[in-house]
C-alpha atoms as a PDB file:
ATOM      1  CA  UNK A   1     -64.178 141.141 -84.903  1.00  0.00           C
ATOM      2  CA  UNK A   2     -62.696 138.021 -82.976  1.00  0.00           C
ATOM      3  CA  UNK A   3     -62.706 138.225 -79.392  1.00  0.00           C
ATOM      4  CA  UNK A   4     -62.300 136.371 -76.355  1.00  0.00           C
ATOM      5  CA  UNK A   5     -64.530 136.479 -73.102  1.00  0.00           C
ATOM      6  CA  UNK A   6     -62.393 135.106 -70.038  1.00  0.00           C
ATOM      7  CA  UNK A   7     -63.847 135.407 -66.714  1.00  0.00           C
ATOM      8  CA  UNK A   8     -64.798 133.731 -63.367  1.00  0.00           C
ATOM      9  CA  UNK A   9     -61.665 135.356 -61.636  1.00  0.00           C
ATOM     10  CA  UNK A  10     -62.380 136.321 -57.778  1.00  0.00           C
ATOM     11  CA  UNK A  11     -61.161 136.440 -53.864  1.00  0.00           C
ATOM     12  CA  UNK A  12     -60.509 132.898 -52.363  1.00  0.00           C
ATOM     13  CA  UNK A  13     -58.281 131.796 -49.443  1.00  0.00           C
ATOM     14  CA  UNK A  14     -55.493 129.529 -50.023  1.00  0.00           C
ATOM     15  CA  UNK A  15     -56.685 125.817 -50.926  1.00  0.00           C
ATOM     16  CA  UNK A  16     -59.945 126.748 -51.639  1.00  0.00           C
ATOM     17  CA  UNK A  17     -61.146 126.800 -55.986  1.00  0.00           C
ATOM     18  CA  UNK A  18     -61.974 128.350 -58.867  1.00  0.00           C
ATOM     19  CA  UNK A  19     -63.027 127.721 -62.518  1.00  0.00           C
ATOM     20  CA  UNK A  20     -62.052 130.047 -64.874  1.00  0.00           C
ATOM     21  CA  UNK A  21     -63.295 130.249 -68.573  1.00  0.00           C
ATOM     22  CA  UNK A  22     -62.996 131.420 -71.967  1.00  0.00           C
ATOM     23  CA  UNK A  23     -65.554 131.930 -74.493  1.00  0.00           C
ATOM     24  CA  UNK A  24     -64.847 133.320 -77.907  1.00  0.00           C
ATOM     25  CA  UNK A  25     -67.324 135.802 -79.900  1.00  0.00           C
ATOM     26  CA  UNK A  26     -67.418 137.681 -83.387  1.00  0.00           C
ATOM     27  CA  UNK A  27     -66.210 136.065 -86.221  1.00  0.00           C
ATOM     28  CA  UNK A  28     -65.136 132.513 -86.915  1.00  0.00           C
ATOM     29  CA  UNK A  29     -61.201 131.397 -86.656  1.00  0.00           C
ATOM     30  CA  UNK A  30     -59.278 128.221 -86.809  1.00  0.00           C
ATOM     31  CA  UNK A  31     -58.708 127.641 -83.065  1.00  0.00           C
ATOM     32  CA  UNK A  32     -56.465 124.708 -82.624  1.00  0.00           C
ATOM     33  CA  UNK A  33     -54.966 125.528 -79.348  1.00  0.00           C
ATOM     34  CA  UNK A  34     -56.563 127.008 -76.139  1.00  0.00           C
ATOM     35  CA  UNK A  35     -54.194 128.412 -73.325  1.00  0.00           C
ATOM     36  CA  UNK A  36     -54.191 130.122 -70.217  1.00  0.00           C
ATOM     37  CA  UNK A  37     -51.165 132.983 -68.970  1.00  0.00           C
ATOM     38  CA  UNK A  38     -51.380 134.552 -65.529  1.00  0.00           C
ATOM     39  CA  UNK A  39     -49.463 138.176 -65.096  1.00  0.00           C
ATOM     40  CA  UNK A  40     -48.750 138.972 -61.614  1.00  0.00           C
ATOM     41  CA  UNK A  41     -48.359 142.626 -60.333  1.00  0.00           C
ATOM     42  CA  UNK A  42     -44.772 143.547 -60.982  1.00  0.00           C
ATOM     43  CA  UNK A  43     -44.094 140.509 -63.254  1.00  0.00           C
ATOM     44  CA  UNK A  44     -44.232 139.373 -66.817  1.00  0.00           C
ATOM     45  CA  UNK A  45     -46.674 136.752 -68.205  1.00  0.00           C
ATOM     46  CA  UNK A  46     -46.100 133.606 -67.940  1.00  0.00           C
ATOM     47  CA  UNK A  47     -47.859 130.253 -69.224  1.00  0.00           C
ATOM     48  CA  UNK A  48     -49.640 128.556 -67.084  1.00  0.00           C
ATOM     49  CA  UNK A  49     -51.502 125.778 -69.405  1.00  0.00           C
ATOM     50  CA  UNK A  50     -52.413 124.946 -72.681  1.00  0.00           C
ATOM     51  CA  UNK A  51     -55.193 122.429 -74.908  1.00  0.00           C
ATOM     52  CA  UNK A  52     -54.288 120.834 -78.507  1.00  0.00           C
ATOM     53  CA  UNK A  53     -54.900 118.359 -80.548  1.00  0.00           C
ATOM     54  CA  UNK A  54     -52.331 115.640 -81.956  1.00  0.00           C
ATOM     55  CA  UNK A  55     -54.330 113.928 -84.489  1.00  0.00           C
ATOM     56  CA  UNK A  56     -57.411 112.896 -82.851  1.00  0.00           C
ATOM     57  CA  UNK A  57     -55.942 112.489 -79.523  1.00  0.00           C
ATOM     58  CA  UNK A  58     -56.392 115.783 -76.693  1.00  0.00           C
ATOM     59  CA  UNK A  59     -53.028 116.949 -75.559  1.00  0.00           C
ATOM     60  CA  UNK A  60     -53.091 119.161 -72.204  1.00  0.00           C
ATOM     61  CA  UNK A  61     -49.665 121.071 -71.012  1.00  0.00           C
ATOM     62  CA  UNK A  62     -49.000 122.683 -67.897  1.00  0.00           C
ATOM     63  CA  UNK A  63     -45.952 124.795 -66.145  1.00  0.00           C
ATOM     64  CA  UNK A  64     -44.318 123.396 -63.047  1.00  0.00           C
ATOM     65  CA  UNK A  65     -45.441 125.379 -60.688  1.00  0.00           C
ATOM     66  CA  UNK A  66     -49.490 124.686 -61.673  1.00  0.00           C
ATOM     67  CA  UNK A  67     -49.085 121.148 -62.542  1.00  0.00           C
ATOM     68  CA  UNK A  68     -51.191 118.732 -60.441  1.00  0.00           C
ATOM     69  CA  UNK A  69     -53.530 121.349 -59.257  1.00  0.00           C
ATOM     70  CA  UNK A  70     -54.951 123.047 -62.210  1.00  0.00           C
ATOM     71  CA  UNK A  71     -56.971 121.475 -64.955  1.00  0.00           C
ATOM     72  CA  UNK A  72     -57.164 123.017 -68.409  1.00  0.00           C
ATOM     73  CA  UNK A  73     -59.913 121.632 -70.331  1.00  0.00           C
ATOM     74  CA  UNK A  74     -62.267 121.989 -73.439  1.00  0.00           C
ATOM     75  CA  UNK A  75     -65.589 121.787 -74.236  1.00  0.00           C
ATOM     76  CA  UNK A  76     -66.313 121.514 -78.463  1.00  0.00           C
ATOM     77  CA  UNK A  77     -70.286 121.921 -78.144  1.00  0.00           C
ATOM     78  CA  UNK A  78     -70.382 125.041 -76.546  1.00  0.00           C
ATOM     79  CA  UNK A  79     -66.685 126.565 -77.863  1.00  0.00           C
ATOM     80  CA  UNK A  80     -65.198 127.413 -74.742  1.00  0.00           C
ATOM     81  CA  UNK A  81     -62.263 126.255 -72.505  1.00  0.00           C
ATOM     82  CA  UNK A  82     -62.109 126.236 -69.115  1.00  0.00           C
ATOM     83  CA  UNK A  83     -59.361 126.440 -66.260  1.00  0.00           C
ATOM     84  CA  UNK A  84     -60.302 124.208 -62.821  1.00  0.00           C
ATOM     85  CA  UNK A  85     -57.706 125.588 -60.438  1.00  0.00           C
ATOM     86  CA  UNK A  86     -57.495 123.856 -57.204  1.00  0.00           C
ATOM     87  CA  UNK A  87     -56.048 123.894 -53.868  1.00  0.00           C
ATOM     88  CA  UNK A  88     -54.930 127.589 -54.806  1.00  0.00           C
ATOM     89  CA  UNK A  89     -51.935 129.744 -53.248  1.00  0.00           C
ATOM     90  CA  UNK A  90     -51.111 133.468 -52.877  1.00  0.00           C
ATOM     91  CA  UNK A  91     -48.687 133.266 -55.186  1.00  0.00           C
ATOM     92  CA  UNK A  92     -51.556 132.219 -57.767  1.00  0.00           C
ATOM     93  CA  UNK A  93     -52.503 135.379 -57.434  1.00  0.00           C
ATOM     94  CA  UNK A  94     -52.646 137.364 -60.995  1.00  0.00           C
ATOM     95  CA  UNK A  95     -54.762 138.367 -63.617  1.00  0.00           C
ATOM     96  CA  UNK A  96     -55.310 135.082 -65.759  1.00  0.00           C
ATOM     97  CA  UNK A  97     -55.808 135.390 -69.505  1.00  0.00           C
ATOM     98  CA  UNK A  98     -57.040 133.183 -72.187  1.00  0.00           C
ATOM     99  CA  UNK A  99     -55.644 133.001 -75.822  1.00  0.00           C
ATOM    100  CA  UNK A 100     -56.027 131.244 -78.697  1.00  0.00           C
ATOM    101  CA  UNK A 101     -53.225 130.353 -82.013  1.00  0.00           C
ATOM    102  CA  UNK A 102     -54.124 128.627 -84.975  1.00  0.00           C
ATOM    103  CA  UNK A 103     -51.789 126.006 -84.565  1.00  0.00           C
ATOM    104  CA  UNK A 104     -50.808 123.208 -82.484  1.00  0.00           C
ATOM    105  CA  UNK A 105     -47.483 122.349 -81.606  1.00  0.00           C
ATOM    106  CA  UNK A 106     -45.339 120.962 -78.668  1.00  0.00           C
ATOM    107  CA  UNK A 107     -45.158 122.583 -75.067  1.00  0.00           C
ATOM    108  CA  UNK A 108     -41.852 124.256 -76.567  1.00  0.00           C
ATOM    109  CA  UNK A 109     -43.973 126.043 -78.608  1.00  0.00           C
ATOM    110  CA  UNK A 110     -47.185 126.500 -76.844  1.00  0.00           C
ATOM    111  CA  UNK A 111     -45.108 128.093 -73.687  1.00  0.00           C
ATOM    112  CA  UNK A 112     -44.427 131.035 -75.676  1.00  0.00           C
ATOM    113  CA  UNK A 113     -47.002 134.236 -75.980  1.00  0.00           C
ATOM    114  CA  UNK A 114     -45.687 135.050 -79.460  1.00  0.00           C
ATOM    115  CA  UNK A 115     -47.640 132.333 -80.944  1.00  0.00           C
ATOM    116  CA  UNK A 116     -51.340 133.167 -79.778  1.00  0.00           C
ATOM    117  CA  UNK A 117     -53.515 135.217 -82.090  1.00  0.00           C
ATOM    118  CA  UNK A 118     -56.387 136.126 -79.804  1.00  0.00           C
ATOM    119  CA  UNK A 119     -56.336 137.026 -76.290  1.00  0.00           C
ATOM    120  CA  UNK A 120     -59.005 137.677 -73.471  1.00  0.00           C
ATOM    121  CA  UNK A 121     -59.238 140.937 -71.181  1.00  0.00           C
ATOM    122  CA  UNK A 122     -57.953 139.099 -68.211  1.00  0.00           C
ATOM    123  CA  UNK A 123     -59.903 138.201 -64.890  1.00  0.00           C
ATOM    124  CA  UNK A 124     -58.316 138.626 -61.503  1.00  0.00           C
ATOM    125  CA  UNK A 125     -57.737 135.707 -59.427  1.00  0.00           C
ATOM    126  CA  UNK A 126     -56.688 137.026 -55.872  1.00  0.00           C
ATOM    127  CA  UNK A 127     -55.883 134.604 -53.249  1.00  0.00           C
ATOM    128  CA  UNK A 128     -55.512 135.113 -49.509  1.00  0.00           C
ATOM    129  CA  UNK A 129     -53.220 133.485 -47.114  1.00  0.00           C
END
């Protein structure tokens, strides 16, 4: 069965970093786009970023309130994706989660959990003021 491994989640202070990733197991799926949701205790899920392709050409999407700090990113040799999250906050704090649709498409699209076929158990990211 298809499953995704997301991990590297831990205790920081504010501003400090982490690097979160994603690596899929089981057996083989199309995998055009690689995202990343947070869910926050008391709140729903919410995208945070996203990796495509348009043609040849990378495509990277990310919500307001991460944009600038985090860094979604790809690696093709080793299949896995990988969140850099910098210069953190406490209201980064949630459990992140890494999915994975078949398609690409525009932010519009890629914003929106419906669209994701495979998902990661979620690592908590907990940062301290």
């Amino acid at each position: 069965q298809v499953q995704l491994k997301d991990s590297g989640g831990g205790l920081v202070q504010s501003g400090e970093s982490l690097r979160l990733s994603c690596a899929p197991s089981g057996r083989s799926f199309s995998s055009y786009s690689w995202a990343w949701f947070r869910q926050a205790p008391g709140k729903e899920r919410e995208f945070v970023a996203a990796f495509t392709w348009s043609g040849d050409n990378t495509v990277t999407y990310y919500s307001d309130s991460v944009k600038d700090r985090f860094t979604i990113s790809r690696d093709n040799a080793k299949n896995t994706a990988s969140l850099q999250m910098n210069d953190l906050k406490p209201e980064d704090t949630a459990v992140y989660y890494c999915a994975v649709a078949r398609y690409s498409g525009t932010y519009q699209y890629l914003k929106e959990e419906r669209v994701y076929d495979y998902w990661g158990q979620g690592t908590q990211v907990t940062v301290s003021s």
